[in-house]
C-alpha atoms as a PDB file:
ATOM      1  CA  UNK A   1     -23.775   5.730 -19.369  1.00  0.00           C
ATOM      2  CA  UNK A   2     -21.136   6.786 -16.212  1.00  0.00           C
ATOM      3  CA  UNK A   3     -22.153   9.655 -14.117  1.00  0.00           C
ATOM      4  CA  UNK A   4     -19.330  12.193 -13.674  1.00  0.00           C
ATOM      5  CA  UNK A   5     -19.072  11.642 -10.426  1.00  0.00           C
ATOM      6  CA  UNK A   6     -18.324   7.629 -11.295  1.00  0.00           C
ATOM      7  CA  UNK A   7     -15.877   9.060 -14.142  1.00  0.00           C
ATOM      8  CA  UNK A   8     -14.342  11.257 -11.740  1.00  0.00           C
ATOM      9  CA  UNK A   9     -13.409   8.648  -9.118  1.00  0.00           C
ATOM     10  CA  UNK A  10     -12.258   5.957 -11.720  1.00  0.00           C
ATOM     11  CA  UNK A  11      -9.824   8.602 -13.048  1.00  0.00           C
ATOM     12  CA  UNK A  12      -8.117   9.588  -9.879  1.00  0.00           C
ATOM     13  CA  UNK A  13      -7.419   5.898  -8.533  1.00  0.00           C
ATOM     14  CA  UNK A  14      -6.089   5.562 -12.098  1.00  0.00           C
ATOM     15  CA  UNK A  15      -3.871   8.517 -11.905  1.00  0.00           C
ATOM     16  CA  UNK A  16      -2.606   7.245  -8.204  1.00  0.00           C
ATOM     17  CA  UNK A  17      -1.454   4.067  -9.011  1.00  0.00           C
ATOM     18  CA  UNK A  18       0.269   5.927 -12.390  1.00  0.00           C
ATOM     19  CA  UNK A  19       1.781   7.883 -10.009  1.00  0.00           C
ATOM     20  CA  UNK A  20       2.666   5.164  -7.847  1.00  0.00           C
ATOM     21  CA  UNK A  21       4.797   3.612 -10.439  1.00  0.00           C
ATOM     22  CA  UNK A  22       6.912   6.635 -11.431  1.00  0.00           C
ATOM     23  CA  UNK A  23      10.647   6.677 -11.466  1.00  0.00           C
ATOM     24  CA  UNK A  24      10.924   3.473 -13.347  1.00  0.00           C
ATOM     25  CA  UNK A  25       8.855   1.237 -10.722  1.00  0.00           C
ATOM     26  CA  UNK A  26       6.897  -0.099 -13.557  1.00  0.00           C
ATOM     27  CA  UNK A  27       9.105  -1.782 -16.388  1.00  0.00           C
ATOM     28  CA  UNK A  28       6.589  -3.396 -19.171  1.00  0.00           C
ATOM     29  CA  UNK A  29       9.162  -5.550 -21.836  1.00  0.00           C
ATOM     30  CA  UNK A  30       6.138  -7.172 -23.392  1.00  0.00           C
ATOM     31  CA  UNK A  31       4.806  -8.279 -20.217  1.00  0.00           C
ATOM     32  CA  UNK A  32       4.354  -6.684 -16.934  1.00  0.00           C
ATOM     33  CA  UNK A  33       6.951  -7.353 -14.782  1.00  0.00           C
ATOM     34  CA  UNK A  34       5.744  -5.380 -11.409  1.00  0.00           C
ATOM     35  CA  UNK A  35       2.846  -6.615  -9.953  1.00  0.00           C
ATOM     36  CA  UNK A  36       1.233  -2.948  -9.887  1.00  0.00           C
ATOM     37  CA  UNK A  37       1.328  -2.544 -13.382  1.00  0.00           C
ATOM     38  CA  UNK A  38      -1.264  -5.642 -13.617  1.00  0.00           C
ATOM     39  CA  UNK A  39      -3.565  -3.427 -10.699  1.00  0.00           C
ATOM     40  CA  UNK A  40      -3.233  -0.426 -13.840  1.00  0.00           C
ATOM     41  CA  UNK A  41      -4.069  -2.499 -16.804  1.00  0.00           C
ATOM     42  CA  UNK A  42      -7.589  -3.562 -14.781  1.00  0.00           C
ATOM     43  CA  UNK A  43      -8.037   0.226 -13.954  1.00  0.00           C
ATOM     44  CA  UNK A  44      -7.918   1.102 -17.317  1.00  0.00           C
ATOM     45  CA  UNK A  45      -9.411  -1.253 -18.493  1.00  0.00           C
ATOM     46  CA  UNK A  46     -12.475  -0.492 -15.980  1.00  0.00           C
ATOM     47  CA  UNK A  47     -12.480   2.844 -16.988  1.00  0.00           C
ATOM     48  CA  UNK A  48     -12.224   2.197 -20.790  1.00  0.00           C
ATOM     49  CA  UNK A  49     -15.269  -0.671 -20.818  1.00  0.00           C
ATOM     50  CA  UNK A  50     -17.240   1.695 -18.986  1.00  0.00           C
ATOM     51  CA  UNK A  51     -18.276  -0.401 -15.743  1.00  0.00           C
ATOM     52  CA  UNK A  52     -21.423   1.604 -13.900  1.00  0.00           C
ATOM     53  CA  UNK A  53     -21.156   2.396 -10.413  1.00  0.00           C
ATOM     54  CA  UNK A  54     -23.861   1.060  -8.043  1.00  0.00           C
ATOM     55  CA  UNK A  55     -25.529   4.472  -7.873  1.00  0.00           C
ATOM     56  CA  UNK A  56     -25.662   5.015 -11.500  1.00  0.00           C
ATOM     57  CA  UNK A  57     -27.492   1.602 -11.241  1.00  0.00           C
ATOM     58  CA  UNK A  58     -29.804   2.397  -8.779  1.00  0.00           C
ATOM     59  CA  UNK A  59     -30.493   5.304 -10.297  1.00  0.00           C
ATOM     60  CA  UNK A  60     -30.868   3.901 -13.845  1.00  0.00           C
ATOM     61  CA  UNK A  61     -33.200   1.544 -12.099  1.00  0.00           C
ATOM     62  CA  UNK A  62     -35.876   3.775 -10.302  1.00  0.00           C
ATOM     63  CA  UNK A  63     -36.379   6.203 -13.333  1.00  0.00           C
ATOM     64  CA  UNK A  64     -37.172   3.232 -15.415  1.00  0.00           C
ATOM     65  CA  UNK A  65     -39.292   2.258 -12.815  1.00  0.00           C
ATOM     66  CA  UNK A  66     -41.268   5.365 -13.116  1.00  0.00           C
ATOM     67  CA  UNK A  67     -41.707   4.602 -16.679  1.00  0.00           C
ATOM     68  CA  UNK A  68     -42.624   0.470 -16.716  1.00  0.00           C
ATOM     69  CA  UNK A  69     -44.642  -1.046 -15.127  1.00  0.00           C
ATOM     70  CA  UNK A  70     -43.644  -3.293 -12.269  1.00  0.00           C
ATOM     71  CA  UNK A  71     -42.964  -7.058 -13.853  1.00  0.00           C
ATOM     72  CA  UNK A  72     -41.617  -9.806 -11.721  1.00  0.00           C
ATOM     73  CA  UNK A  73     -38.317 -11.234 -13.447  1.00  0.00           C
ATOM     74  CA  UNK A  74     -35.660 -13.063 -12.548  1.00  0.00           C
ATOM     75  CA  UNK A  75     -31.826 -11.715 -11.825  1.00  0.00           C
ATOM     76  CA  UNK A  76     -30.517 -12.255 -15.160  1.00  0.00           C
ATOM     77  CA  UNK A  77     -27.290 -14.071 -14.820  1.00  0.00           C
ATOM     78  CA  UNK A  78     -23.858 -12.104 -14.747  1.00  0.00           C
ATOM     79  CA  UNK A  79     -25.845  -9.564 -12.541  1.00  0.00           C
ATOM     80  CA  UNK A  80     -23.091  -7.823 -10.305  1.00  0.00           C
ATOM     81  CA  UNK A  81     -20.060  -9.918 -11.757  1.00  0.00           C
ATOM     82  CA  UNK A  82     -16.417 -10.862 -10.841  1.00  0.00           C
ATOM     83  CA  UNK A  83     -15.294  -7.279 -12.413  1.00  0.00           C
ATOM     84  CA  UNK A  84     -18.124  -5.318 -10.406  1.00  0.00           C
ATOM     85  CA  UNK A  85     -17.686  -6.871  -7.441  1.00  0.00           C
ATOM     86  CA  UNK A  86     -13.903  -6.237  -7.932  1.00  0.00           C
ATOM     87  CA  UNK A  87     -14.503  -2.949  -8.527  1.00  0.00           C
ATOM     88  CA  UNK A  88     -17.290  -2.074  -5.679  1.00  0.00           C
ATOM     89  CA  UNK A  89     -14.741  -3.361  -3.458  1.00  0.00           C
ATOM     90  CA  UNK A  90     -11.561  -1.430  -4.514  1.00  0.00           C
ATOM     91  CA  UNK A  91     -13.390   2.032  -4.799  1.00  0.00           C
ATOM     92  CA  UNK A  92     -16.444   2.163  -3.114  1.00  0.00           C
ATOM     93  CA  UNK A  93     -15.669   2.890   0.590  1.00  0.00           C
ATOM     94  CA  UNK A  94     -11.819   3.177  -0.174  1.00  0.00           C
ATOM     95  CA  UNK A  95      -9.849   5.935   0.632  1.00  0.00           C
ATOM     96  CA  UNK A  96      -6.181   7.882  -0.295  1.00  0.00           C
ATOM     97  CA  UNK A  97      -4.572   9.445   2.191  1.00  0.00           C
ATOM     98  CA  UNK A  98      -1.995  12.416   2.340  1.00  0.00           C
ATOM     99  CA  UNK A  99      -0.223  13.602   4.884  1.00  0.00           C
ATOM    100  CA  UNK A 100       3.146  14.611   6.874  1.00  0.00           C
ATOM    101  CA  UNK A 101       4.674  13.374   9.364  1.00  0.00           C
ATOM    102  CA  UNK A 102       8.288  11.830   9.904  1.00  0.00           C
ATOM    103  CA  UNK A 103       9.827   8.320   8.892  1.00  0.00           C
ATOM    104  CA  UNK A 104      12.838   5.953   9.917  1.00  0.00           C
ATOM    105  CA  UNK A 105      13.992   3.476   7.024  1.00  0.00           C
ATOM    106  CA  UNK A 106      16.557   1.200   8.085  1.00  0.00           C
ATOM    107  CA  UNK A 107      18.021  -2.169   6.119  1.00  0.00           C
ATOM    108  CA  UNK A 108      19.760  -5.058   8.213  1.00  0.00           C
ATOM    109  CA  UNK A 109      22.585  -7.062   6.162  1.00  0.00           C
ATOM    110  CA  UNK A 110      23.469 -10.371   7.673  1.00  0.00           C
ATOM    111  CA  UNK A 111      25.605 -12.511   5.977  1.00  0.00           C
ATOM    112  CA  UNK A 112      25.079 -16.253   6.131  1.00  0.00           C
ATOM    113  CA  UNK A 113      28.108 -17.587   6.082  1.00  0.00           C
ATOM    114  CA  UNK A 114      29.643 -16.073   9.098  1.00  0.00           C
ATOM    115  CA  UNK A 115      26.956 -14.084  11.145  1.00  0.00           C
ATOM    116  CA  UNK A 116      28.181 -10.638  10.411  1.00  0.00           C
ATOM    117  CA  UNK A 117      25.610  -7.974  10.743  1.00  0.00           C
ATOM    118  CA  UNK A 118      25.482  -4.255   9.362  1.00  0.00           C
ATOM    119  CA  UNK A 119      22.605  -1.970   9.726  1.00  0.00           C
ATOM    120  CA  UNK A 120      22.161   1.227   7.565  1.00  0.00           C
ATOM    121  CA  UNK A 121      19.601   4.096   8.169  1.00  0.00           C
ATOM    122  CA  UNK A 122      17.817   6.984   7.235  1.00  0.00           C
ATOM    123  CA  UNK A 123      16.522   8.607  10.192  1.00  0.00           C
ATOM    124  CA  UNK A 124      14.545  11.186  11.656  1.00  0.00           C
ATOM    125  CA  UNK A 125      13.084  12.658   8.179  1.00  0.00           C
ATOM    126  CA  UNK A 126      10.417  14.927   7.240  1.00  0.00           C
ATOM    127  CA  UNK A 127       8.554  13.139   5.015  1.00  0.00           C
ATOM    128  CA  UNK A 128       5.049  13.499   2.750  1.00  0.00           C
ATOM    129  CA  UNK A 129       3.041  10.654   2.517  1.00  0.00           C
ATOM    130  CA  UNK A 130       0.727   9.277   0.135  1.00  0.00           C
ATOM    131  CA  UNK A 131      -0.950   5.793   0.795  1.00  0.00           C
ATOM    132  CA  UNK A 132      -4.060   3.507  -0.516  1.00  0.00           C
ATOM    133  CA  UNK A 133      -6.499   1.519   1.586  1.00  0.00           C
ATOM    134  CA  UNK A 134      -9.821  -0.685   1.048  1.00  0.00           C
ATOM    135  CA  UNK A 135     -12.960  -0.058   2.631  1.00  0.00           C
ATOM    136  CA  UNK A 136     -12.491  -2.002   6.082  1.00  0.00           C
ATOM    137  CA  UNK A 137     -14.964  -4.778   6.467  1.00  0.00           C
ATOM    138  CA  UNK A 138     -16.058  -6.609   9.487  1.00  0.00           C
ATOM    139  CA  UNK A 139     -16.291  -9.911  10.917  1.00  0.00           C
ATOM    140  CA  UNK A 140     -19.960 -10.083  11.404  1.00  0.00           C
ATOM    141  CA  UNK A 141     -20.791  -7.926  14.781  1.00  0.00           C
ATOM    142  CA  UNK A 142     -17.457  -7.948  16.450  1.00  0.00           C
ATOM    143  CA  UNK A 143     -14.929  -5.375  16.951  1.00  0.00           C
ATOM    144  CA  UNK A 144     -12.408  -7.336  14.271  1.00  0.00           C
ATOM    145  CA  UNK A 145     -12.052  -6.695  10.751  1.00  0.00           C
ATOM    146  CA  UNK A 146      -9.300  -6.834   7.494  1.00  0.00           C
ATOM    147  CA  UNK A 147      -8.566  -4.322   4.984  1.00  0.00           C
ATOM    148  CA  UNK A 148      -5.873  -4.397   2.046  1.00  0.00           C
ATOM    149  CA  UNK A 149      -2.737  -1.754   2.542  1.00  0.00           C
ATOM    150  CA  UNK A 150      -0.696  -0.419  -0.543  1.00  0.00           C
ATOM    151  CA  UNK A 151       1.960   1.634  -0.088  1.00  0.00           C
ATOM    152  CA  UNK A 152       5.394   2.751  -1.535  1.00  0.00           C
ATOM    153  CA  UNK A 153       8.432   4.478   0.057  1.00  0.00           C
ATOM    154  CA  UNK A 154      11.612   5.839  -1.484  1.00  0.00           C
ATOM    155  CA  UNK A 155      14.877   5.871   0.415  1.00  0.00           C
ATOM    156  CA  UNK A 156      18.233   7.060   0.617  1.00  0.00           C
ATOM    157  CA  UNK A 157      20.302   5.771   3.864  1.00  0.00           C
ATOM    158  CA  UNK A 158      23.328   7.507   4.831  1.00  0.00           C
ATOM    159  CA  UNK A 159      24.078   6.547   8.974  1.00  0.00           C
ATOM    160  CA  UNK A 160      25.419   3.459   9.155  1.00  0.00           C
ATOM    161  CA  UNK A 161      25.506   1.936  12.642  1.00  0.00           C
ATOM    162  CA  UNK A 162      28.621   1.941  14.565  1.00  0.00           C
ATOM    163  CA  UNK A 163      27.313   1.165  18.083  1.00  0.00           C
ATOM    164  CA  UNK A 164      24.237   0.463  20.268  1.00  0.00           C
ATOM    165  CA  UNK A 165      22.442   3.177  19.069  1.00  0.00           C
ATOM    166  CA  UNK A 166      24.825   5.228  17.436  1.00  0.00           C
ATOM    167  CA  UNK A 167      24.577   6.077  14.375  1.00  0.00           C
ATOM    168  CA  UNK A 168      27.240   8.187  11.976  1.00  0.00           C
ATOM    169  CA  UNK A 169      28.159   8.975   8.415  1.00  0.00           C
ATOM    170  CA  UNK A 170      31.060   6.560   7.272  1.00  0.00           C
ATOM    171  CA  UNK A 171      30.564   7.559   3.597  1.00  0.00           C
ATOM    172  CA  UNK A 172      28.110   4.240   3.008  1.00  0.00           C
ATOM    173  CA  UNK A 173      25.165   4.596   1.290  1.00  0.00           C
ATOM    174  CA  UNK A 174      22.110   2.570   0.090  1.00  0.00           C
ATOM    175  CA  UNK A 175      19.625   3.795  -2.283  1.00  0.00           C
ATOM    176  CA  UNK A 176      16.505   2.124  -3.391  1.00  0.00           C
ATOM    177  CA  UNK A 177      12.536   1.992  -3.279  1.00  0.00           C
ATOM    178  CA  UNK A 178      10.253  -0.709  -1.666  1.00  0.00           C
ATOM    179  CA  UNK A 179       6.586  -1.593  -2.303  1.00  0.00           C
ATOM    180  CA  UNK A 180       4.057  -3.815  -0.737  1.00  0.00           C
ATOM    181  CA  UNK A 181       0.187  -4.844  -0.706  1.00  0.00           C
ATOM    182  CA  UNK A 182      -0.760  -6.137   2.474  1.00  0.00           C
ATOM    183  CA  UNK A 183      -4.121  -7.760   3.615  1.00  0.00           C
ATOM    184  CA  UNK A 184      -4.400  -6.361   7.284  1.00  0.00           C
ATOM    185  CA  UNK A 185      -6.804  -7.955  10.500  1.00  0.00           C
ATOM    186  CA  UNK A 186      -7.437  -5.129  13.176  1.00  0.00           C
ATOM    187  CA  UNK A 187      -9.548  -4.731  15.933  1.00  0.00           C
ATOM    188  CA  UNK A 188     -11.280  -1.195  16.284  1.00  0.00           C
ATOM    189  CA  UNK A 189     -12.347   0.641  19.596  1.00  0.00           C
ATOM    190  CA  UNK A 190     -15.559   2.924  18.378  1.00  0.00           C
ATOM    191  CA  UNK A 191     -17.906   3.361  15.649  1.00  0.00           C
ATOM    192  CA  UNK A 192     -17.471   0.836  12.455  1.00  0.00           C
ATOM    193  CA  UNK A 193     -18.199   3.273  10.103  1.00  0.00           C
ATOM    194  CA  UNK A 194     -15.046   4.392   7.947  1.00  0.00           C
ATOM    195  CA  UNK A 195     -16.031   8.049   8.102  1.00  0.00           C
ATOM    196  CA  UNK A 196     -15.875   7.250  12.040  1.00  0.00           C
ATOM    197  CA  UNK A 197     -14.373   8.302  15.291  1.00  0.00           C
ATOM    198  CA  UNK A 198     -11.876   5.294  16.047  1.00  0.00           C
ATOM    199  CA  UNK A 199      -8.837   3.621  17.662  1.00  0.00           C
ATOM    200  CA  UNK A 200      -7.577   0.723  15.068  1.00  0.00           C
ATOM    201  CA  UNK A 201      -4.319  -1.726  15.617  1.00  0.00           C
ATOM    202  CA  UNK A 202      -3.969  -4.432  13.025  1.00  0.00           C
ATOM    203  CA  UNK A 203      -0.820  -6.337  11.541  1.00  0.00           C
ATOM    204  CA  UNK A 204      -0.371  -8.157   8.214  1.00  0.00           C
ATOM    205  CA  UNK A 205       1.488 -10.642   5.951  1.00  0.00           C
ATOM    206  CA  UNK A 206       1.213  -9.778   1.905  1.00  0.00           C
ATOM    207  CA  UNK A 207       3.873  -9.440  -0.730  1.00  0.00           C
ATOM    208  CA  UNK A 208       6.532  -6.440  -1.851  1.00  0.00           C
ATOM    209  CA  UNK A 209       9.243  -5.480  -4.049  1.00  0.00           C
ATOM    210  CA  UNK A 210      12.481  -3.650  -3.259  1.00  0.00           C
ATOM    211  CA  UNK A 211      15.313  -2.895  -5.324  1.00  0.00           C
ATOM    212  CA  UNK A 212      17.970  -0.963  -4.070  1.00  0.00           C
ATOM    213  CA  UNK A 213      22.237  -0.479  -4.440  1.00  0.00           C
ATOM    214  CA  UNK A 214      24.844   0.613  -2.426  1.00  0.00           C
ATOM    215  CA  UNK A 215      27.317  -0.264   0.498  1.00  0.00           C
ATOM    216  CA  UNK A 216      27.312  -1.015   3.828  1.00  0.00           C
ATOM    217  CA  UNK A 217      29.972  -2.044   6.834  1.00  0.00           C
ATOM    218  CA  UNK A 218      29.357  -5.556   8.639  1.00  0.00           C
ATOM    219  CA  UNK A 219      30.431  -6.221  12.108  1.00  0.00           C
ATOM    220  CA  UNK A 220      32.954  -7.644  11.439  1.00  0.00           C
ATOM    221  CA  UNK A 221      34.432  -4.285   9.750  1.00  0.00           C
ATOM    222  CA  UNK A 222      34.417  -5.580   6.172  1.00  0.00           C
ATOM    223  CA  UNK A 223      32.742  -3.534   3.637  1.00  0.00           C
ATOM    224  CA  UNK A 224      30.369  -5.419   1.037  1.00  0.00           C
ATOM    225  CA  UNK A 225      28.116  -4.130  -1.909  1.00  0.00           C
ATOM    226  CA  UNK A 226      24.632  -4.942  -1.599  1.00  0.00           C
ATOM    227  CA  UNK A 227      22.189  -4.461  -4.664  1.00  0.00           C
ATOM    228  CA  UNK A 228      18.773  -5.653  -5.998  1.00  0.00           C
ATOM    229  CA  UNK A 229      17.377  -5.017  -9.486  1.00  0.00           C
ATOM    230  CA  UNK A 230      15.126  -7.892  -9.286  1.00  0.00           C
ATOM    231  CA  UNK A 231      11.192  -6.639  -9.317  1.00  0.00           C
ATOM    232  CA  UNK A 232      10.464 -10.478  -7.549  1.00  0.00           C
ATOM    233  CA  UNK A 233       7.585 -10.793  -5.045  1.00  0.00           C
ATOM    234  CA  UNK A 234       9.033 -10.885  -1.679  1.00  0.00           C
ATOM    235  CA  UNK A 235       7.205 -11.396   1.559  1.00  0.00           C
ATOM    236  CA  UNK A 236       5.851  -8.209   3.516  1.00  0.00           C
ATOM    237  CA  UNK A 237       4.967  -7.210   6.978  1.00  0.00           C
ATOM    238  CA  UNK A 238       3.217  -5.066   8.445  1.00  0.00           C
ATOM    239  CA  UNK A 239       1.909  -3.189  11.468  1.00  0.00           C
ATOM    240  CA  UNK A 240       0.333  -0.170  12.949  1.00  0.00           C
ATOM    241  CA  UNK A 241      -2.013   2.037  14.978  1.00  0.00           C
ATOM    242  CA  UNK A 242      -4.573   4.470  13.861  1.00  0.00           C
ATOM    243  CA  UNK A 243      -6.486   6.891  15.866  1.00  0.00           C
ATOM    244  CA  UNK A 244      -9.116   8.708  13.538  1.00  0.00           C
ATOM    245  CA  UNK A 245     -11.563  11.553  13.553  1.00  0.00           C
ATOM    246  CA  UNK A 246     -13.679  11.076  10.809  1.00  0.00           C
ATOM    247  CA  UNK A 247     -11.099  12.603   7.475  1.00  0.00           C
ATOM    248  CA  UNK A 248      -8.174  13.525  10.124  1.00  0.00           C
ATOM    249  CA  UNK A 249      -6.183  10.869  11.211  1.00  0.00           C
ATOM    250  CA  UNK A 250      -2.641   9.828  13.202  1.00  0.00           C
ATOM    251  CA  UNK A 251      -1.287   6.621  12.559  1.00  0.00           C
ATOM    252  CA  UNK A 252       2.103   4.992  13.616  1.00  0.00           C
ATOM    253  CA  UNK A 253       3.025   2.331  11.265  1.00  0.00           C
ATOM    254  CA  UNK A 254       6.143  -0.451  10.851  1.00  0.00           C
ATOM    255  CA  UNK A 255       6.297  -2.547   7.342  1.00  0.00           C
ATOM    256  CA  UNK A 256       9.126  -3.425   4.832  1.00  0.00           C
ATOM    257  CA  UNK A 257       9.743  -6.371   2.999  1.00  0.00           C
ATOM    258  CA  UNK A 258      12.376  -9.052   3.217  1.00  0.00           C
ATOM    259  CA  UNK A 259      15.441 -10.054   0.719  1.00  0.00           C
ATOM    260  CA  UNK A 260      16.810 -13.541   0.896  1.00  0.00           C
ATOM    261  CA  UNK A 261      19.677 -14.396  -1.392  1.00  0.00           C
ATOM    262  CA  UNK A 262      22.495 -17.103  -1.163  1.00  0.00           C
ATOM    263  CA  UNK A 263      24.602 -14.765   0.869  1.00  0.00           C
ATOM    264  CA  UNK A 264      22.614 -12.433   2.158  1.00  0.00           C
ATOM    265  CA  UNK A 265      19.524 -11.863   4.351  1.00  0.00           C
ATOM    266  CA  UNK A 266      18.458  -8.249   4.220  1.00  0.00           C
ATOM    267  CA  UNK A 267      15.343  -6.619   6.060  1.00  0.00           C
ATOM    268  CA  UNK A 268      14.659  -3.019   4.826  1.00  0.00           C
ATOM    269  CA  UNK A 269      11.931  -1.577   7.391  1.00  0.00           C
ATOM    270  CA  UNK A 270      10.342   1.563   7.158  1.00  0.00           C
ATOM    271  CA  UNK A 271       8.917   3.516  10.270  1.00  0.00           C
ATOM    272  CA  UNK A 272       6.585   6.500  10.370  1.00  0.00           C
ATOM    273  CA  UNK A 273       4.300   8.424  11.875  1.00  0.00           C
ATOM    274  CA  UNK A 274       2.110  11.007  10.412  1.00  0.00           C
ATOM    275  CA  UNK A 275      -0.783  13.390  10.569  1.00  0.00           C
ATOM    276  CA  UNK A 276      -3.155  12.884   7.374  1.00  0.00           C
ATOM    277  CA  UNK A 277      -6.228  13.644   5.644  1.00  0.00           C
ATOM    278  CA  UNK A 278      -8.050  10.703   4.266  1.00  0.00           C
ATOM    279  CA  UNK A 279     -10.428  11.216   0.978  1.00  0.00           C
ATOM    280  CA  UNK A 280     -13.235   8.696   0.574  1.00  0.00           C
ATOM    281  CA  UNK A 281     -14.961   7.324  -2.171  1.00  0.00           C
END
C-alpha cells in the first residue's frame, strides 16, 4: 500500500514534468519523439504499479516486526531493484525550485561558408522560473560532488546586435524554446547536507533540444532565415553558482544547447539570475 505522503510526491513530479512539456514540447506519433516524454511514461508508470517509498518500507517492516518473531533470512533477490533505485534517486532528496529573478537569452548564427556572424537577444527580462534537480551526492569525504539539472526556457528575441555591445530593434525576430538535462560536478563551501547553508559552483556537459524560427542580420549585412523543428538531441552546457540558505537560494547560471547544420552553427545561451525557494522531497 503507498502512504499519502508517497502518493503525494509521485503526483507532483508527475504533474511538473506534464507541465514541462506544454505548448507542444512533447509530440507522441506512435512513439515518443522528445526525450522527456520517455522521463513521463516511467513516472506514470511508477505511480500506476504502485512502487513503495523507503519509509513506507521501513515502516511496513517494524510493525511486522512487532508481530513475528525475529527469523534470520536471506535478502530475497530483486530486493531494492533497478526501478527503486531509479526512483529513490530521482525523488528522494530532490528538489523543484521557483523563483524570480531576470534572464538574458541570446543565439549566435555563424555561417560556414564565409564567417559571417549575427547575434540576436532577449535581454534584461523579468522572468519566473521553474527548474528540477537531483539530490546532490558526494565523492566520498571531499568537498566535490554531481547532481543532474533539468530545465526549460522559452524565448522570444527581438535586439539584434549592431555593434560592440549595442543592441537595437531592426524588426528581426527569433522565437523558439530550448531544453536540456545536464549531469553537473561542483565543489561546495559548507555543510553537505541539501537542506544546508552553502556556496556551490559546478559546470556540465548533457544533452538538449531547441527548436526555434525566425530571422536574423549577419555581419556581413545579409539577412537569412534560421529555423529548427527538429526535437534531435543536441549537446548542452552548462554552468553556475549557488549560494543557499537552507529553502532560499541565489544562483547565477549560463547553459543552452548547440545547433550544427550544413550551413549553420548556432549557439542559443540563456543567462539568469534569480532568487528562489527550493521544495524538497
Amino acid at each position: 500500500m503507498l502512504n499519502a505522503n508517497d502518493t503525494l510526491y509521485k503526483r507532483i513530479v508527475w504533474c511538473y514534468f506534464y507541465l514541462m512539456c506544454l505548448d507542444g514540447y512533447c509530440r507522441i506519433r506512435g512513439t515518443i519523439k522528445f526525450f522527456a516524454g520517455v522521463v513521463i511514461l516511467v513516472l506514470f508508470l511508477f505511480t500506476m504499479a504502485g512502487v513503495s517509498h523507503a519509509e513506507t518500507e521501513k515502516e511496513d517492516t517494524s510493525k511486522a516486526a512487532e508481530i513475528l518473531p525475529a527469523v534470520d533470512t536471506p535478502a530475497e533477490p530483486g530486493d531494492a531493484g533497478f526501478w527503486d533505485k531509479t526512483w529513490d534517486y530521482l525523488v528522494n532528496g530532490a528538489s523543484i525550485t521557483v523563483g524570480t529573478g531576470l534572464r538574458q537569452a541570446e543565439m549566435t548564427v555563424t555561417r560556414k561558408s564565409d564567417g559571417a556572424v549575427g547575434k540576436i537577444a532577449q535581454r534584461d527580462e523579468q522572468a519566473y522560473f521553474l527548474s528540477y534537480s537531483t539530490r546532490p551526492s558526494f565523492l566520498r569525504e571531499s568537498s566535490f560532488g554531481y547532481t543532474f539539472m533539468l530545465n526549460y526556457s522559452h524565448f522570444n528575441m527581438d535586439k539584434q546586435q549592431v555593434a560592440k555591445d549595442v543592441y537595437q530593434d531592426i524588426g528581426t525576430r527569433v522565437r523558439g524554446n530550448f531544453a536540456y538535462v545536464v549531469p553537473t560536478l561542483f565543489h561546495q563551501w559548507g555543510e553537505h547536507r541539501y537542506k544546508g547553508k552553502f556556496v556551490r559552483l559546478g559546470i556540465g556537459l548533457g544533452l538538449g533540444v531547441t527548436t526555434y524560427s525566425g530571422n536574423i542580420r549577419l555581419s556581413d549585412n545579409s539577412t537569412v532565415a534560421v529555423s529548427n523543428k527538429s526535437y534531435a538531441l543536441t549537446i548542452a552546457e552548462s554552468a553556475f553558482l549557488e549560494a543557499r540558505y537552507r529553502h532560499w537560494g541565489v544562483k547565477l547560471s549560463v547553459a543552452g544547447p548547440t545547433v550544427d547544420n550544413d550551413t549553420h552553427k548556432i549557439q542559443v545561451s540563456d543567462v539568469s539570475v534569480n532568487l528562489g525557494y527550493s521544495f524538497y522531497f
